[in-house]
Structure formats: C-alpha cells, structure tokens
PDB file of N, CA and C in Angstrom:
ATOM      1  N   UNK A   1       3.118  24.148  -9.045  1.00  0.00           N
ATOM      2  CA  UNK A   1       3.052  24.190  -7.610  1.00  0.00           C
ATOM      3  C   UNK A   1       1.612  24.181  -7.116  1.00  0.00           C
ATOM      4  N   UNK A   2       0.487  24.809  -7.874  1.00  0.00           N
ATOM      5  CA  UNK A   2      -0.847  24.543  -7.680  1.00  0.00           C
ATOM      6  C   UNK A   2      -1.141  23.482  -7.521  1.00  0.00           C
ATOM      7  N   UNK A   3      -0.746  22.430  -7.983  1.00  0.00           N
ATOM      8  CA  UNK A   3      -1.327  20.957  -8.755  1.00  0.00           C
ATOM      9  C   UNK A   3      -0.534  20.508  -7.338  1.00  0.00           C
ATOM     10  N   UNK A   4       0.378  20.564  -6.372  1.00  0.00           N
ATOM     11  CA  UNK A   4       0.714  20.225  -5.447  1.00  0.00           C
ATOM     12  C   UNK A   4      -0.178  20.576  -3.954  1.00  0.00           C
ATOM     13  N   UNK A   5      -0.221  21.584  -3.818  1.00  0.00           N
ATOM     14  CA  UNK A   5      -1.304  22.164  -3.139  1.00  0.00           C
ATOM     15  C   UNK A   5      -2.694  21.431  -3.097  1.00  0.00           C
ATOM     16  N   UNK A   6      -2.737  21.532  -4.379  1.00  0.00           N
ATOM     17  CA  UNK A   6      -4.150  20.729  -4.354  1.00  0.00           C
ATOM     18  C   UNK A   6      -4.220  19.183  -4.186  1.00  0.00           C
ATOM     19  N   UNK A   7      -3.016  18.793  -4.169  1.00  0.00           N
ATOM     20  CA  UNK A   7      -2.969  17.066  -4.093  1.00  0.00           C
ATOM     21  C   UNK A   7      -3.168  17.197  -2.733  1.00  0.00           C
ATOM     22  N   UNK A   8      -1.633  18.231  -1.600  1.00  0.00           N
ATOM     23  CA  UNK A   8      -2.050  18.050  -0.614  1.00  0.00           C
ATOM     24  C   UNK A   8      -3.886  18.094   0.101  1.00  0.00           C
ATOM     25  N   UNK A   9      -4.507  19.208  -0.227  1.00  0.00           N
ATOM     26  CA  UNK A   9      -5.523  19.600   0.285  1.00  0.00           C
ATOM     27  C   UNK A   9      -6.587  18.140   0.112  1.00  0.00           C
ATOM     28  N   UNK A  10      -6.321  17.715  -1.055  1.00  0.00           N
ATOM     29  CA  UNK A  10      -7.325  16.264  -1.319  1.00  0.00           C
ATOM     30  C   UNK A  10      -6.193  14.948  -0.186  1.00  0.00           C
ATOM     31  N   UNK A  11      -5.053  15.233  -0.260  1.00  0.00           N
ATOM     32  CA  UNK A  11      -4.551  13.829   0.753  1.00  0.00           C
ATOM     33  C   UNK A  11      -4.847  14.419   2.004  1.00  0.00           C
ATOM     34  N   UNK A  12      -5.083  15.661   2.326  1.00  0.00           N
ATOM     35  CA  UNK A  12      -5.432  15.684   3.913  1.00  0.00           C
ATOM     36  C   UNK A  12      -6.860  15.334   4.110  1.00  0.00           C
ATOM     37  N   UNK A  13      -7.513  15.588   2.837  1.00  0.00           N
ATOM     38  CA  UNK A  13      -8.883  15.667   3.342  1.00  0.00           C
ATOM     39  C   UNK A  13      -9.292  14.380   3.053  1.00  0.00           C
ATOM     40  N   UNK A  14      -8.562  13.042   2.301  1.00  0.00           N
ATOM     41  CA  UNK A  14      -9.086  12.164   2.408  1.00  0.00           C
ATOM     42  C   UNK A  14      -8.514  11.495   3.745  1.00  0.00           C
ATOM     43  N   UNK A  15      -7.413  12.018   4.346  1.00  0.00           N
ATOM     44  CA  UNK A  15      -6.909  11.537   5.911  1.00  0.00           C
ATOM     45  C   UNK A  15      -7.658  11.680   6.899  1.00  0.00           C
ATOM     46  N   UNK A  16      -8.051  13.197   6.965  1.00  0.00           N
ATOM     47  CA  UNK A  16      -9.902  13.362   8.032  1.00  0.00           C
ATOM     48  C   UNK A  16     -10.975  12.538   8.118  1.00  0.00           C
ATOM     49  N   UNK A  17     -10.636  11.947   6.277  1.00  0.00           N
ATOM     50  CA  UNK A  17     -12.229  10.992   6.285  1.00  0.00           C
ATOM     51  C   UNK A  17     -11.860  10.078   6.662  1.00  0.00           C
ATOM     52  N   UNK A  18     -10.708   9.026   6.670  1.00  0.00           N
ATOM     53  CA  UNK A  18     -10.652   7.977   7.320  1.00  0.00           C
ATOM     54  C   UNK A  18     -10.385   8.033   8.462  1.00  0.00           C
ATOM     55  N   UNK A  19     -10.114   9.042   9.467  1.00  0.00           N
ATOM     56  CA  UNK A  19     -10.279   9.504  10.577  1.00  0.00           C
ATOM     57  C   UNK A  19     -11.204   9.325  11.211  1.00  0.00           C
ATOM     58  N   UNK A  20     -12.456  10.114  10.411  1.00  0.00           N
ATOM     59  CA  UNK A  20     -13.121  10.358  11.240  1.00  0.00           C
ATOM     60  C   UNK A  20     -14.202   9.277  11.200  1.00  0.00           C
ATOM     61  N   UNK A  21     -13.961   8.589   9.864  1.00  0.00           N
ATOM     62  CA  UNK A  21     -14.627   7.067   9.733  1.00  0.00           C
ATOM     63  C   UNK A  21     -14.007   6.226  10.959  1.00  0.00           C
ATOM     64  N   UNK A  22     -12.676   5.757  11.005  1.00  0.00           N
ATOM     65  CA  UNK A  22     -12.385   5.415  12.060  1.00  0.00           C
ATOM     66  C   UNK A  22     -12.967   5.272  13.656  1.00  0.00           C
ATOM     67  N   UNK A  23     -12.828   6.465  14.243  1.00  0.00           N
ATOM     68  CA  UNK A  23     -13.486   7.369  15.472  1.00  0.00           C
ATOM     69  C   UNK A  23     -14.872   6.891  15.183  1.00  0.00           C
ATOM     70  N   UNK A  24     -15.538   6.697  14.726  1.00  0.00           N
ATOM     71  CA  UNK A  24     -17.119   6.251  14.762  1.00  0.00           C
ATOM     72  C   UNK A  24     -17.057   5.223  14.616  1.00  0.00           C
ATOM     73  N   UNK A  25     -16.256   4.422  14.220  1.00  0.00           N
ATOM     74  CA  UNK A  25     -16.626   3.008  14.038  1.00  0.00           C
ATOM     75  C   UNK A  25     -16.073   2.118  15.182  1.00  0.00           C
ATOM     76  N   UNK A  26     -15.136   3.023  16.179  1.00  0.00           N
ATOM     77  CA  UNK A  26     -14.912   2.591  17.269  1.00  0.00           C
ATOM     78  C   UNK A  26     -15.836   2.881  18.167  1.00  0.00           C
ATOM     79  N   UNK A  27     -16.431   3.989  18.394  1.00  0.00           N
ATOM     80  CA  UNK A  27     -17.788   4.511  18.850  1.00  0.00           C
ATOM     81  C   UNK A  27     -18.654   3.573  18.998  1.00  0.00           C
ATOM     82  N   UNK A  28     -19.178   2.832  17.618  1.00  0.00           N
ATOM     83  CA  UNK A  28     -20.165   2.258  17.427  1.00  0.00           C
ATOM     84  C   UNK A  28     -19.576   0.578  18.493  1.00  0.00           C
ATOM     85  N   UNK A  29     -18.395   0.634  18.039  1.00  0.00           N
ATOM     86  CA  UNK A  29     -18.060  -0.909  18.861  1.00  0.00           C
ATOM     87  C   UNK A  29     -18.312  -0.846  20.151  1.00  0.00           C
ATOM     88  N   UNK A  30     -18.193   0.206  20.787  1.00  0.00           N
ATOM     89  CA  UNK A  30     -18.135   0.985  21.926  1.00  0.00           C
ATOM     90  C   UNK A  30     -19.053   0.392  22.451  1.00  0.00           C
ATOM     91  N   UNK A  31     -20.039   0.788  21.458  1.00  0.00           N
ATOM     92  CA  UNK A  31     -21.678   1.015  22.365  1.00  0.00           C
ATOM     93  C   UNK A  31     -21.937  -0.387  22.318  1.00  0.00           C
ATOM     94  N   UNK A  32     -22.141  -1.569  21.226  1.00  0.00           N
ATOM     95  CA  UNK A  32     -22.095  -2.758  21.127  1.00  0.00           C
ATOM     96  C   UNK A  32     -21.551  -3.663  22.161  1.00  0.00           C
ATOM     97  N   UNK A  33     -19.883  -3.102  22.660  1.00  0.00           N
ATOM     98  CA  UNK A  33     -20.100  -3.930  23.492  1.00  0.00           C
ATOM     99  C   UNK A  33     -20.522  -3.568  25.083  1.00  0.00           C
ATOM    100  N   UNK A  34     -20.398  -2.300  25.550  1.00  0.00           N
ATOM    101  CA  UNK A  34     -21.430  -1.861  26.663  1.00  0.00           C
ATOM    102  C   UNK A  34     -22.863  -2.227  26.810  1.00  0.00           C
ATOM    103  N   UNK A  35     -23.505  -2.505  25.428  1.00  0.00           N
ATOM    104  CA  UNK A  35     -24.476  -3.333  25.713  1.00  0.00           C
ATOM    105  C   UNK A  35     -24.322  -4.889  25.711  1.00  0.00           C
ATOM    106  N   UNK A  36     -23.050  -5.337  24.799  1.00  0.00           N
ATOM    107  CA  UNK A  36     -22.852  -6.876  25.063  1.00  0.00           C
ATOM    108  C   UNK A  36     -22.756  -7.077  26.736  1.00  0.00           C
ATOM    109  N   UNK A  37     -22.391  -5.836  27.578  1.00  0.00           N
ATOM    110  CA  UNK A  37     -21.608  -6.380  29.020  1.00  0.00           C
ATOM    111  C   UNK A  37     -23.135  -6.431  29.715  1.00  0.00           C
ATOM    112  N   UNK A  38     -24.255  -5.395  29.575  1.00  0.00           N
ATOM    113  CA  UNK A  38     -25.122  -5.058  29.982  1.00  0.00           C
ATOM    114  C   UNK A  38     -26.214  -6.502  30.298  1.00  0.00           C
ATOM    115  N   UNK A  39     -25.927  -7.059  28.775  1.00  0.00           N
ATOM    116  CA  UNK A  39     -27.321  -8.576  28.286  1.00  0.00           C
ATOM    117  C   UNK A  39     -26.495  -9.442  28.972  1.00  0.00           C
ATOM    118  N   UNK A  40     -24.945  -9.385  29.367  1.00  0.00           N
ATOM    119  CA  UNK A  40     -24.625 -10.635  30.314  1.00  0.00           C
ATOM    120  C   UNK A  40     -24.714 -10.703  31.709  1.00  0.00           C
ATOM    121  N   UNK A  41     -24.800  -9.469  31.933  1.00  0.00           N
ATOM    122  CA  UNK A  41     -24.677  -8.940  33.515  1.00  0.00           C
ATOM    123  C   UNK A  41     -26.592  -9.246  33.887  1.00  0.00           C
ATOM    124  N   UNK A  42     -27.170  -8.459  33.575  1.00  0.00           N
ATOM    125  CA  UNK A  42     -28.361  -7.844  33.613  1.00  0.00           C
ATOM    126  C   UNK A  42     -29.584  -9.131  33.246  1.00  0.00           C
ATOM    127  N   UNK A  43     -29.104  -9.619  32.044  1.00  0.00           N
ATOM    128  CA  UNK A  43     -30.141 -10.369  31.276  1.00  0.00           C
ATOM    129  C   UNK A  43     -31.662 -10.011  30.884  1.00  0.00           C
ATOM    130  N   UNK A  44     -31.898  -8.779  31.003  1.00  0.00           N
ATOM    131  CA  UNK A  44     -32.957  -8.256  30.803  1.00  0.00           C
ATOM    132  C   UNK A  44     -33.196  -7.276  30.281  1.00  0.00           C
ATOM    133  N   UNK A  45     -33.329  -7.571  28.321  1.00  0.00           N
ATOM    134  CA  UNK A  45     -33.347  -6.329  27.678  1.00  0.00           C
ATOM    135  C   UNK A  45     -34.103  -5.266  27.991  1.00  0.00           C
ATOM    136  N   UNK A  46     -35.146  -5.449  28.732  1.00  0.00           N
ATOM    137  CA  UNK A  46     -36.325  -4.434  28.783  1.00  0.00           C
ATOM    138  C   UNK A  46     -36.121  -3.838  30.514  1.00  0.00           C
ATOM    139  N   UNK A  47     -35.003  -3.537  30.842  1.00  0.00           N
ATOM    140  CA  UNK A  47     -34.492  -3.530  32.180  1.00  0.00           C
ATOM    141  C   UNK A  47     -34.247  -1.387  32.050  1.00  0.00           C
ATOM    142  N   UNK A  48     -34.912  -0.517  32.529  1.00  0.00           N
ATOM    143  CA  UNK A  48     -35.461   0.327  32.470  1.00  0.00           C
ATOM    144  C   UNK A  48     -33.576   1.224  32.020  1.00  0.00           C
ATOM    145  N   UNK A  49     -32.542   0.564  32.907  1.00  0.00           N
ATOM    146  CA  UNK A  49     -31.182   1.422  32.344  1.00  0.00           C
ATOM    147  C   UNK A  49     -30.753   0.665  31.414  1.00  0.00           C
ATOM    148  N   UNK A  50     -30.448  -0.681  30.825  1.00  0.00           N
ATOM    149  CA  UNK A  50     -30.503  -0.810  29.195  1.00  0.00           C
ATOM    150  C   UNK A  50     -30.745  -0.175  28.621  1.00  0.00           C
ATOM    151  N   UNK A  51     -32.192   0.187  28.457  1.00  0.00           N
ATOM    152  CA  UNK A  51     -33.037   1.404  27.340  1.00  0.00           C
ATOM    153  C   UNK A  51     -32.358   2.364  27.587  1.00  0.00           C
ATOM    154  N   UNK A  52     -32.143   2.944  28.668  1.00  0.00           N
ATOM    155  CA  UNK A  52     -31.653   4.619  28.751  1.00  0.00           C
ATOM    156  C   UNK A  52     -30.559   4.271  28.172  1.00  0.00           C
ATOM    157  N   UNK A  53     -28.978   3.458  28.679  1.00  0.00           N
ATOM    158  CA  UNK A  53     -27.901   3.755  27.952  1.00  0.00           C
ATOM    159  C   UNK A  53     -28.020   3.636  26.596  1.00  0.00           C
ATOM    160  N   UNK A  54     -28.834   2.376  26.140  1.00  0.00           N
ATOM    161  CA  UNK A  54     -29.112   2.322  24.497  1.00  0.00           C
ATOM    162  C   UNK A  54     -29.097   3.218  23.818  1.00  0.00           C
ATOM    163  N   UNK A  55     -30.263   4.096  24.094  1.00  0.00           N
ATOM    164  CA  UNK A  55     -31.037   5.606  23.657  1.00  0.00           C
ATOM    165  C   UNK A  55     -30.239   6.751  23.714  1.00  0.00           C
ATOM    166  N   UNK A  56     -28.830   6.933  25.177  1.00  0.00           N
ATOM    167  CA  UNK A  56     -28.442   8.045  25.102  1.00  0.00           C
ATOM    168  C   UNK A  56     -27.170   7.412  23.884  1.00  0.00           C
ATOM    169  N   UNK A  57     -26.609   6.185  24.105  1.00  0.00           N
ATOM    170  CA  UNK A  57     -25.578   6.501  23.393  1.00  0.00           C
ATOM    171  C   UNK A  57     -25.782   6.547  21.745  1.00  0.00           C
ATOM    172  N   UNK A  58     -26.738   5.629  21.598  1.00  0.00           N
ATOM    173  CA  UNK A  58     -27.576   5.586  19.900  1.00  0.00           C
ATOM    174  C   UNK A  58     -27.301   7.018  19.947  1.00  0.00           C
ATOM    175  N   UNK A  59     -28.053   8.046  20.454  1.00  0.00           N
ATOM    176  CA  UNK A  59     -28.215   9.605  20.139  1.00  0.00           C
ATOM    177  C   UNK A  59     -27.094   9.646  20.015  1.00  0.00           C
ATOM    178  N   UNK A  60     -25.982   9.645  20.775  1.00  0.00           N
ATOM    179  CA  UNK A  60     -24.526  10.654  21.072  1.00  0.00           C
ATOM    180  C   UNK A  60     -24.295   9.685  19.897  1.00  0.00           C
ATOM    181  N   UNK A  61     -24.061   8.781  19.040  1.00  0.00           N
ATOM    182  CA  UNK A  61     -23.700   8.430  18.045  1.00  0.00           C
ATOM    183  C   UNK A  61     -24.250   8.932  16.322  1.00  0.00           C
ATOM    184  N   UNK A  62     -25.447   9.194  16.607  1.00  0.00           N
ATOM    185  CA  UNK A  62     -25.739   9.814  15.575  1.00  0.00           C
ATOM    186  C   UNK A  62     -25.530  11.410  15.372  1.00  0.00           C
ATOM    187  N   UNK A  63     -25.693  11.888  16.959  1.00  0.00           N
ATOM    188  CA  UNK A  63     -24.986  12.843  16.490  1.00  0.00           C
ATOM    189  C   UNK A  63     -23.992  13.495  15.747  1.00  0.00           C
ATOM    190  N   UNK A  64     -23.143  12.271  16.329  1.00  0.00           N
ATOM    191  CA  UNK A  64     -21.406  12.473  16.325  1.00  0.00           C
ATOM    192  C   UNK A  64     -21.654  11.945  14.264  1.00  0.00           C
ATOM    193  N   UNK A  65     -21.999  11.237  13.860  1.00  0.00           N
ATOM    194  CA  UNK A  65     -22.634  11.258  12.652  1.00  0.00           C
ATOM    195  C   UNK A  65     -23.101  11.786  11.753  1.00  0.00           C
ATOM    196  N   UNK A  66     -24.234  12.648  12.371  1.00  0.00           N
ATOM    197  CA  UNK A  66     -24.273  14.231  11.133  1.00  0.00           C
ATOM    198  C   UNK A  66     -23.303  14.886  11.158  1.00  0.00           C
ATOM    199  N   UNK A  67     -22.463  15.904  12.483  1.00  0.00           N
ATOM    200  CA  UNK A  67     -21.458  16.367  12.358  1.00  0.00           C
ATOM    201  C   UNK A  67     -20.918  16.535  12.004  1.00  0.00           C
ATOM    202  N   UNK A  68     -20.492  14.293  11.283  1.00  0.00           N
ATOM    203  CA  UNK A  68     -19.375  14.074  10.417  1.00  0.00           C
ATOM    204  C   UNK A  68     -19.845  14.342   8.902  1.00  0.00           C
ATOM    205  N   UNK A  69     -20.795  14.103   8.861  1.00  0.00           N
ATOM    206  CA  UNK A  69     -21.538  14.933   7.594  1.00  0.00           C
ATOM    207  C   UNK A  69     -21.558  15.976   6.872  1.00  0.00           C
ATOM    208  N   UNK A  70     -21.878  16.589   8.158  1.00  0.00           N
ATOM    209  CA  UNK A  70     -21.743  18.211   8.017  1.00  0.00           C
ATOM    210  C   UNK A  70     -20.687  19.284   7.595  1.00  0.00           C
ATOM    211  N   UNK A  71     -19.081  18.307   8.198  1.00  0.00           N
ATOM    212  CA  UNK A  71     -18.289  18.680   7.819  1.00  0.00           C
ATOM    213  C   UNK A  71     -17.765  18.139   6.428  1.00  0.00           C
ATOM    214  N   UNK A  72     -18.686  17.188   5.875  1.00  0.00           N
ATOM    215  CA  UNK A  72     -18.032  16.627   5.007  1.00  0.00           C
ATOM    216  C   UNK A  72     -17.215  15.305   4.947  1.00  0.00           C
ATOM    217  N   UNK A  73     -16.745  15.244   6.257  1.00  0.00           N
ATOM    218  CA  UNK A  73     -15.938  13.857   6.301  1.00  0.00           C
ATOM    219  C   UNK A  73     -16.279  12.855   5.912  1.00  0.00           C
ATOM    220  N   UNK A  74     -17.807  12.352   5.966  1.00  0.00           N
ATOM    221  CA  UNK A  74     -17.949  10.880   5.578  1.00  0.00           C
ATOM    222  C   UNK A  74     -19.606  11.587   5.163  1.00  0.00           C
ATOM    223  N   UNK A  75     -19.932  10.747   3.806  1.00  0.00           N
ATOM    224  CA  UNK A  75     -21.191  11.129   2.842  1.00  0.00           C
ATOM    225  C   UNK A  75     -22.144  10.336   4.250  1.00  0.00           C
ATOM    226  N   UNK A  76     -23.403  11.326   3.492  1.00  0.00           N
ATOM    227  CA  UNK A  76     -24.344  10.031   4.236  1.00  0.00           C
ATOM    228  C   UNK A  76     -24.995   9.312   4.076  1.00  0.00           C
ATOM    229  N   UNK A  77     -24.788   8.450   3.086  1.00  0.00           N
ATOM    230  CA  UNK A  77     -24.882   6.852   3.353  1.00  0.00           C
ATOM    231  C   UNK A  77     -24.146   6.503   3.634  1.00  0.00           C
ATOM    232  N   UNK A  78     -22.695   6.632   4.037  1.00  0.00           N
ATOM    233  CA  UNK A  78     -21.745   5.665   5.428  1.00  0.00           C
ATOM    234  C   UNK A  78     -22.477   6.016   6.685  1.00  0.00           C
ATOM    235  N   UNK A  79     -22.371   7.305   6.820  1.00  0.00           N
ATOM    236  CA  UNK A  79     -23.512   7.196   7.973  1.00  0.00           C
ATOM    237  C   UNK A  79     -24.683   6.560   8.753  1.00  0.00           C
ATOM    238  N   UNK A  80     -25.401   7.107   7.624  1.00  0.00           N
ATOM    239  CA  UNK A  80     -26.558   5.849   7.692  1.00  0.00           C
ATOM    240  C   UNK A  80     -26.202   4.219   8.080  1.00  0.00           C
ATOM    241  N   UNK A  81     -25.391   4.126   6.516  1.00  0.00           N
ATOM    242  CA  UNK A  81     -24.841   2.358   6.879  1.00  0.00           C
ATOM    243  C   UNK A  81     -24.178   1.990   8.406  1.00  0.00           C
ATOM    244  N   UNK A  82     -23.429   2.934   8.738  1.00  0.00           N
ATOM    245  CA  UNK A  82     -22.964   2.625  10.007  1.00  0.00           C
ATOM    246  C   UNK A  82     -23.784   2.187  11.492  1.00  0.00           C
ATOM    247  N   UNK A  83     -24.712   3.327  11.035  1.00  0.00           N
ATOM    248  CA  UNK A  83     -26.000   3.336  12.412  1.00  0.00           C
ATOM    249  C   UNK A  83     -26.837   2.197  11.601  1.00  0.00           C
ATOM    250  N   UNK A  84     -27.564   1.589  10.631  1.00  0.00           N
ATOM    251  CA  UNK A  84     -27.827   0.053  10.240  1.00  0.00           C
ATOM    252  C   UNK A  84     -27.123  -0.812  10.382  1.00  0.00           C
ATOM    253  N   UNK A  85     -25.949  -0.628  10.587  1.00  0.00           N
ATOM    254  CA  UNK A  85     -24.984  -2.045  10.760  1.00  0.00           C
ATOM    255  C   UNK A  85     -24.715  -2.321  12.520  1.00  0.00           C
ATOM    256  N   UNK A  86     -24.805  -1.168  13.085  1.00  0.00           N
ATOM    257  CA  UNK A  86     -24.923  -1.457  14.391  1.00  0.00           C
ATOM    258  C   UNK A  86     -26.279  -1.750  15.002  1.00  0.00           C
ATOM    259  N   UNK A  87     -27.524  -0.715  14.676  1.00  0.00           N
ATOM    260  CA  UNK A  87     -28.789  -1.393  15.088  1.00  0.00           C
ATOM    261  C   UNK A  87     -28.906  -3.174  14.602  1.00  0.00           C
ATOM    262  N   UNK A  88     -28.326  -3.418  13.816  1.00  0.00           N
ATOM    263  CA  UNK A  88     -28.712  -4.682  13.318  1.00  0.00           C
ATOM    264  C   UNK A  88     -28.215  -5.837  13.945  1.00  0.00           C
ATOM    265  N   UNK A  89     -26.710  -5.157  14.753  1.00  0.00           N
ATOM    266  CA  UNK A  89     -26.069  -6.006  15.433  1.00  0.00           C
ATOM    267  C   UNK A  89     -26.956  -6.290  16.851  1.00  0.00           C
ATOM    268  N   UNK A  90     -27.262  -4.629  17.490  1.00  0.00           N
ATOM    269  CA  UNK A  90     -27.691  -4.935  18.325  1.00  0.00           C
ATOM    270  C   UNK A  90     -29.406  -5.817  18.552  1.00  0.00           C
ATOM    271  N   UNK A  91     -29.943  -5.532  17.716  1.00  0.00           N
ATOM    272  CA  UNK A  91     -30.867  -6.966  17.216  1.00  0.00           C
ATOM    273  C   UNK A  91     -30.608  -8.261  17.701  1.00  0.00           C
ATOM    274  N   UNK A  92     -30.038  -8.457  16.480  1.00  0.00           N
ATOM    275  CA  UNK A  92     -28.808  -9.607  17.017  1.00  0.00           C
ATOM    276  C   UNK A  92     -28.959 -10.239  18.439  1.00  0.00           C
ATOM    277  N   UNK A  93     -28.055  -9.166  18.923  1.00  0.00           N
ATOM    278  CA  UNK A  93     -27.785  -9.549  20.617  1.00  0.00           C
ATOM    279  C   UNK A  93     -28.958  -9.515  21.154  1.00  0.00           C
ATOM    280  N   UNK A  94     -30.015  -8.761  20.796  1.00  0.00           N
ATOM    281  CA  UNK A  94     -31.010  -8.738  21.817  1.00  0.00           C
ATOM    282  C   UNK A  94     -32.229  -9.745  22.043  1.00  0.00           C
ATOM    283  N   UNK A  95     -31.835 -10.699  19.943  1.00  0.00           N
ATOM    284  CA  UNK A  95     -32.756 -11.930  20.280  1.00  0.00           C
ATOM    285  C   UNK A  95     -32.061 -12.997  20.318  1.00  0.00           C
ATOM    286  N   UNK A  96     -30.609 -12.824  20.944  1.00  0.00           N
ATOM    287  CA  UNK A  96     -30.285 -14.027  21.272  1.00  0.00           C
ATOM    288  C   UNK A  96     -30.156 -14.196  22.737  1.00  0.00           C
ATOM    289  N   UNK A  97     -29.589 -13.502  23.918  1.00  0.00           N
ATOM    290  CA  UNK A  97     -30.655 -12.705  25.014  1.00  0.00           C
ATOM    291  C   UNK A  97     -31.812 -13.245  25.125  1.00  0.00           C
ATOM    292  N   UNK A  98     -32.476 -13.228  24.024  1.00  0.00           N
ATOM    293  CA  UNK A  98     -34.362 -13.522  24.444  1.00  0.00           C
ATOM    294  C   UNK A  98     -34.050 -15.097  24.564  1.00  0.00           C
ATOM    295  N   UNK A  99     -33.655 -15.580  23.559  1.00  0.00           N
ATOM    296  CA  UNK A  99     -33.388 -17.367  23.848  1.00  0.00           C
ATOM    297  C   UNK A  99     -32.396 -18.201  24.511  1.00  0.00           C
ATOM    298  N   UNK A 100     -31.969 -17.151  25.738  1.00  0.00           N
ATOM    299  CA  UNK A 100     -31.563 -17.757  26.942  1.00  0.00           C
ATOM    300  C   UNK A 100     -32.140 -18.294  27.837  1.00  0.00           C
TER     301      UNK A 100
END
C-alpha cells in the first residue's frame, strides 16, 4: 500500500508540473501576442508604453517562473528556456517591425 501512495504522490506531482508548465506557457503566448497587437497598432517599438508593458509583463513572467521553481514544479532550465524562447520570439517581431 506504500508503493501506492507513493505512485500517487509522484502522479500528482508530475500533474502540477505539467500544469504549471502549461499556465506559463500560455502566459508567455499572452505576452507575445499583446505585443504582436501593440507592433501592429502602434508601429513603434521604441514607443515609451511598448517598453513599459514589455518590462512589466517580462517581470510578472519571470516571476511567475521562479515561483514555479521554487516550488519545484518545473527545474530551471525550463524556465530559463521558456523566458529564451520568448525573448527570442519577441526579437523576432521587433526586427521585422523595423523592416516595415
């Protein structure tokens, strides 16, 4: 009955992690495309509320990132990888933006 217990405790806790992997990776789309709406509306990366939403939500994302760390849910290099795979996107968008 131990050996059950403990399966559960590892199937819940690998259910949190894809949880909470989940929840951030919608996060991150989040912010991607609030700034996709921003470079079509706006057209001007260097447009003084671009930067601010960029900056607050980048933060509220990494936050939400150690957290997930902290508790264990996701190691950190998904972390990391996650916040590189989105800065990279937003790159991306921001020099293609420039060659409009």
């Amino acid at each position: 009955m131990q050996k059950e217990g403990i399966s559960l405790s590892v199937n819940a806790a690998s259910e949190y992690t894809e949880k909470a992997y989940a929840l951030l990776k919608a996060d991150a789309a989040n912010i991607l495309k609030l700034i996709e709406v921003q470079m079509e509306n706006l057209t001007m990366p260097q447009c003084p509320l671009y930067e601010e939403v960029l900056d607050t939500q980048m933060f509220g994302l990494s936050r939400e990132i150690d957290f997930a760390i902290r508790l264990q849910l996701i190691d950190e290099d998904t972390g990391k990888q996650l916040l590189s795979e989105l800065e990279r996107k937003l790159a991306e968008l921001h020099e293609a933006s420039m060659r409009k």
